[in-house]
C-alpha atoms as a PDB file:
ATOM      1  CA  UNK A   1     -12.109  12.723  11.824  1.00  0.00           C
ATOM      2  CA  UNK A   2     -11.509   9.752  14.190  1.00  0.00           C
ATOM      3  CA  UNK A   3     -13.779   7.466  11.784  1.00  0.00           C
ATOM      4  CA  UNK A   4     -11.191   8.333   9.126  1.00  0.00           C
ATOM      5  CA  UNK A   5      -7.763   7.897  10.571  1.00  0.00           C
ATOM      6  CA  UNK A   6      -9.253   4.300  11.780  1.00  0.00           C
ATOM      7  CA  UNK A   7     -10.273   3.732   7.716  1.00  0.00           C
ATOM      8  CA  UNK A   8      -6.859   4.491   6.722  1.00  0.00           C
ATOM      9  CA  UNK A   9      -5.021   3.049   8.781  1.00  0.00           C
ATOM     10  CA  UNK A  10      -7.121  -0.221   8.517  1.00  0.00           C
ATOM     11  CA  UNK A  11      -6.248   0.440   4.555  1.00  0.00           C
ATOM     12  CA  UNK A  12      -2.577   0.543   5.233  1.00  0.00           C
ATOM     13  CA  UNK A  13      -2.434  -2.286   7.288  1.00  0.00           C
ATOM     14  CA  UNK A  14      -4.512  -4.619   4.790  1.00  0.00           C
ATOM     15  CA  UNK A  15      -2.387  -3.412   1.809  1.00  0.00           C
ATOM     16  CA  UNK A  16       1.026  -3.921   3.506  1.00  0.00           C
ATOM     17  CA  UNK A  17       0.157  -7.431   5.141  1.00  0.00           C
ATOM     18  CA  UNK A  18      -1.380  -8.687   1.950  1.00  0.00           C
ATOM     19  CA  UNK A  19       1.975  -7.941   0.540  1.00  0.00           C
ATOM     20  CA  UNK A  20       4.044  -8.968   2.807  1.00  0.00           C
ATOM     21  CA  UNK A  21       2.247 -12.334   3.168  1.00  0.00           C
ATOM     22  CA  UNK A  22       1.918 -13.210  -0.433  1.00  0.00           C
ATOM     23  CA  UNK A  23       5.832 -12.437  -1.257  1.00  0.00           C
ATOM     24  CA  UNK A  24       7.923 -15.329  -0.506  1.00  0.00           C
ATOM     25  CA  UNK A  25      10.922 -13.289  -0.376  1.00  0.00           C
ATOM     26  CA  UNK A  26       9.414 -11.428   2.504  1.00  0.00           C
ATOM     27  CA  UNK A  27      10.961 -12.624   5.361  1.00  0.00           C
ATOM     28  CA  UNK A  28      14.591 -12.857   4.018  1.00  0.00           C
ATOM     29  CA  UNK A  29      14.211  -9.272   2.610  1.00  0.00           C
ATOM     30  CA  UNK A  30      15.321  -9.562  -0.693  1.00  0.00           C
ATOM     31  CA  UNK A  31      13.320  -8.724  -3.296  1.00  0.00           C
ATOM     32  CA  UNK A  32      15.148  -9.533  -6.179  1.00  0.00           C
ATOM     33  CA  UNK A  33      12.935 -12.515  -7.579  1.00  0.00           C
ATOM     34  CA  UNK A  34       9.469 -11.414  -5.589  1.00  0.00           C
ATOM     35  CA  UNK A  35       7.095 -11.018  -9.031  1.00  0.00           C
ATOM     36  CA  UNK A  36       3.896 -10.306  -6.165  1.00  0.00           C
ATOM     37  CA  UNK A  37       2.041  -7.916  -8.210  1.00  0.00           C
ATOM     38  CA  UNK A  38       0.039  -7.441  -4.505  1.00  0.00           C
ATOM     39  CA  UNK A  39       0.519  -4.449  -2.251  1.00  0.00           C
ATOM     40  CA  UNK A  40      -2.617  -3.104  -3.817  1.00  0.00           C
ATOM     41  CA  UNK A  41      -6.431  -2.896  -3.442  1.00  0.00           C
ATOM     42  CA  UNK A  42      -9.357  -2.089  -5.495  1.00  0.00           C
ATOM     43  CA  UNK A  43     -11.832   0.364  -4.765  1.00  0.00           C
ATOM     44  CA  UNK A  44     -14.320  -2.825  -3.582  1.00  0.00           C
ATOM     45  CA  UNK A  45     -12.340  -4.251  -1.391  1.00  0.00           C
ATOM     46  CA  UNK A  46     -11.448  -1.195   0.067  1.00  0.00           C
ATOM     47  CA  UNK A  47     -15.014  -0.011   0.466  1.00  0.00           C
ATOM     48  CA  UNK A  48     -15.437  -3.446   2.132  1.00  0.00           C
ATOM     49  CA  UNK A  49     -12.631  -2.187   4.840  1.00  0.00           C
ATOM     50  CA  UNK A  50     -15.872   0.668   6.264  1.00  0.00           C
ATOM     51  CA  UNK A  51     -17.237  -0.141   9.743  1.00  0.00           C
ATOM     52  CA  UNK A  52     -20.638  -0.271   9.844  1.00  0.00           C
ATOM     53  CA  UNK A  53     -21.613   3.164  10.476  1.00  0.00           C
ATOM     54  CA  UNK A  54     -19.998   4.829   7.394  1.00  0.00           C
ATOM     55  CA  UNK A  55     -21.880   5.241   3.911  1.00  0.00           C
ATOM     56  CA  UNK A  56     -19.947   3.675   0.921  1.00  0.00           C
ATOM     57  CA  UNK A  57     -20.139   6.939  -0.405  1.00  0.00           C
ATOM     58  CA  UNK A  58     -18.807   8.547   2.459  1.00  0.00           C
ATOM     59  CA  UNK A  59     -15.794   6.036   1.579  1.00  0.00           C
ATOM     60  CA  UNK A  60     -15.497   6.836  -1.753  1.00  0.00           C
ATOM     61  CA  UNK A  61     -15.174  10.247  -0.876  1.00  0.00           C
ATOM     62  CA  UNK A  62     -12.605   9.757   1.351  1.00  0.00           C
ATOM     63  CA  UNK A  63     -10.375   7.595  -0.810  1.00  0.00           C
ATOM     64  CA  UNK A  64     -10.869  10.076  -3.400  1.00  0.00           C
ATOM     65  CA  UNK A  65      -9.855  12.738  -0.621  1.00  0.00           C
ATOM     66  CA  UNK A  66      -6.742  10.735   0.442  1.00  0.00           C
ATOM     67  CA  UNK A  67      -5.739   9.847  -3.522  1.00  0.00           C
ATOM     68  CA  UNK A  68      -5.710  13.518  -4.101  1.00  0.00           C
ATOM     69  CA  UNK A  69      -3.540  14.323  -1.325  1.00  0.00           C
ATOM     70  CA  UNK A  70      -1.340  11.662  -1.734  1.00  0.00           C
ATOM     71  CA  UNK A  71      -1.773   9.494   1.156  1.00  0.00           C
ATOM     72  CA  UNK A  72      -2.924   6.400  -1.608  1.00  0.00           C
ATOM     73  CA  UNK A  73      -2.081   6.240  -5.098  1.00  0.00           C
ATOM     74  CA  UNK A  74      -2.887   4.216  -7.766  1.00  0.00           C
ATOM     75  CA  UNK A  75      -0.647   1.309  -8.443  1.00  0.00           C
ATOM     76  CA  UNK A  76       2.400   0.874 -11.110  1.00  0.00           C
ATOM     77  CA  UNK A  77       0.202  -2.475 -12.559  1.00  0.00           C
ATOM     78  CA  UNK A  78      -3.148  -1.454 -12.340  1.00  0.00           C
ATOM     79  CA  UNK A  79      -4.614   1.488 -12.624  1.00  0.00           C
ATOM     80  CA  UNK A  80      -7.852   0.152 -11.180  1.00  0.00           C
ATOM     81  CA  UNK A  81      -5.903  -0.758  -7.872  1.00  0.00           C
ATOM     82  CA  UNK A  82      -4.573   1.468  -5.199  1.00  0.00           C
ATOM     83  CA  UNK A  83      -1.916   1.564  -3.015  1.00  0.00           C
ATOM     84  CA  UNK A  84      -0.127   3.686  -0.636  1.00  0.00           C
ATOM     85  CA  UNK A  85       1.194   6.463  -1.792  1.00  0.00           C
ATOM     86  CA  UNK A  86       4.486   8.966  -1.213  1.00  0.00           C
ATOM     87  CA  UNK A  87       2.898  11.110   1.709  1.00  0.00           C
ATOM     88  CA  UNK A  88       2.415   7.797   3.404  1.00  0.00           C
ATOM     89  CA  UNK A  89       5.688   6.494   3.288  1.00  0.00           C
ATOM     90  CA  UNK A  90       7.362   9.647   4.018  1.00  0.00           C
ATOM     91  CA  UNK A  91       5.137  10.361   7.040  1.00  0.00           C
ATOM     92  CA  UNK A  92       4.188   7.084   8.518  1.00  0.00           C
ATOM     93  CA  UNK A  93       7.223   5.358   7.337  1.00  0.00           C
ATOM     94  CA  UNK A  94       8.100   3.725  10.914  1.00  0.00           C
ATOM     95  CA  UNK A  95       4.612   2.628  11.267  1.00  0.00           C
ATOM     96  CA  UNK A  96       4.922   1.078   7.793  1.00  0.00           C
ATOM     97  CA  UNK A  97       8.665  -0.373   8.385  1.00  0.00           C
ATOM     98  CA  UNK A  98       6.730  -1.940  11.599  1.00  0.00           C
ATOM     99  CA  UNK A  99       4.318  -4.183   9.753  1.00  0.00           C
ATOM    100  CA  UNK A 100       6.778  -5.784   7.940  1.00  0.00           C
ATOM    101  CA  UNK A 101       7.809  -3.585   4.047  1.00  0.00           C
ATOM    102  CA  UNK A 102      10.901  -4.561   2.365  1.00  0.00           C
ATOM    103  CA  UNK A 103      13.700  -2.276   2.238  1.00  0.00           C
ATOM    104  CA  UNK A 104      15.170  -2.037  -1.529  1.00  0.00           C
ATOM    105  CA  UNK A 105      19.070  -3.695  -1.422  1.00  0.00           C
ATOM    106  CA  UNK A 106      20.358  -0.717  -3.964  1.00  0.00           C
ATOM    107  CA  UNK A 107      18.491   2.136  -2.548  1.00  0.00           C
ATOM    108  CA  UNK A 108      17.393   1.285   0.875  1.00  0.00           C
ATOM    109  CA  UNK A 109      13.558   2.836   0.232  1.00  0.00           C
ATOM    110  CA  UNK A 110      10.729   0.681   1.514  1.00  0.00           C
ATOM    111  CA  UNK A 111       9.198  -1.492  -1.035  1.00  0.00           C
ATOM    112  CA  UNK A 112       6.191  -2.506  -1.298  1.00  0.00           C
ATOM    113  CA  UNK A 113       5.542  -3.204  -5.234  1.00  0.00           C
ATOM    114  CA  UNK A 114       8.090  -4.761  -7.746  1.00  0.00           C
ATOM    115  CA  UNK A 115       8.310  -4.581 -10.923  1.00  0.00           C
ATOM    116  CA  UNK A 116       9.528  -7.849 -12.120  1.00  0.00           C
ATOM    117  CA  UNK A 117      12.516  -8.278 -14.941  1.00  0.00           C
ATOM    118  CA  UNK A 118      12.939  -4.985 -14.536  1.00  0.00           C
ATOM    119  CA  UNK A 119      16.238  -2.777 -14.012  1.00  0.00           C
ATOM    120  CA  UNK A 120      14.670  -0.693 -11.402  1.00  0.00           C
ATOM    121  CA  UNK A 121      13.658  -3.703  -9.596  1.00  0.00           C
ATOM    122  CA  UNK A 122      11.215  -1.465  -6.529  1.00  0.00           C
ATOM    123  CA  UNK A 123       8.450   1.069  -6.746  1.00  0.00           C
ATOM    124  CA  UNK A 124      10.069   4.552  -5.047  1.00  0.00           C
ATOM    125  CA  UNK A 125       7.546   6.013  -3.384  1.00  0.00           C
END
């Protein structure tokens, strides 16, 4: 069990700071003209987040496990990508808020994708 809280939360942390680093809106917290299409992570990359002592199919099985139960979700651009999904933001949201997501200026939810030229400018989790 401890092997797989330290995945995930590796997996947050690496999808919320590649976000937050690639938006250059980040810092100033608006979001209104961020088109990052980041915030995401394929199933590669996050098999590549495993320390050394778990199987990559021990790690699929486990993202697979956490998709299902709604702790990661596929993303609103890519189906081949993944991000975090609503269970995480409704029960880790101050860990979340602490590495840095975007808080929407209409509806105050974190953000962590946009949707660019698009009337509901952030992904509600």
């Amino acid at each position: 069990m401890h092997r797989e809280i330290v995945f995930f939360r590796k997996a947050i942390v690496h999808i919320v700071e590649k976000y937050v680093l690639h938006c250059p809106h980040a810092r100033h917290f608006s979001i209104r003209r961020c088109a990052s299409e980041d915030g995401e992570i394929d199933r590669l990359e996050l098999s590549n987040l495993r320390d050394g002592t778990n199987k990559v199919s021990e790690v699929r099985a486990l993202v697979d496990q956490l998709l299902q139960q709604k702790w990661l979700a596929f993303s609103i651009f890519n189906d081949d990508q993944i991000t975090l999904g609503i269970r995480a933001f409704l029960e880790l949201s101050v860990f979340i808020r602490g590495l840095g997501v975007l808080e929407c200026m209409i509806c105050h939810a974190d953000v962590l994708q946009v949707r660019p030229n698009s009337p509901m400018m952030c992904r509600l989790p």
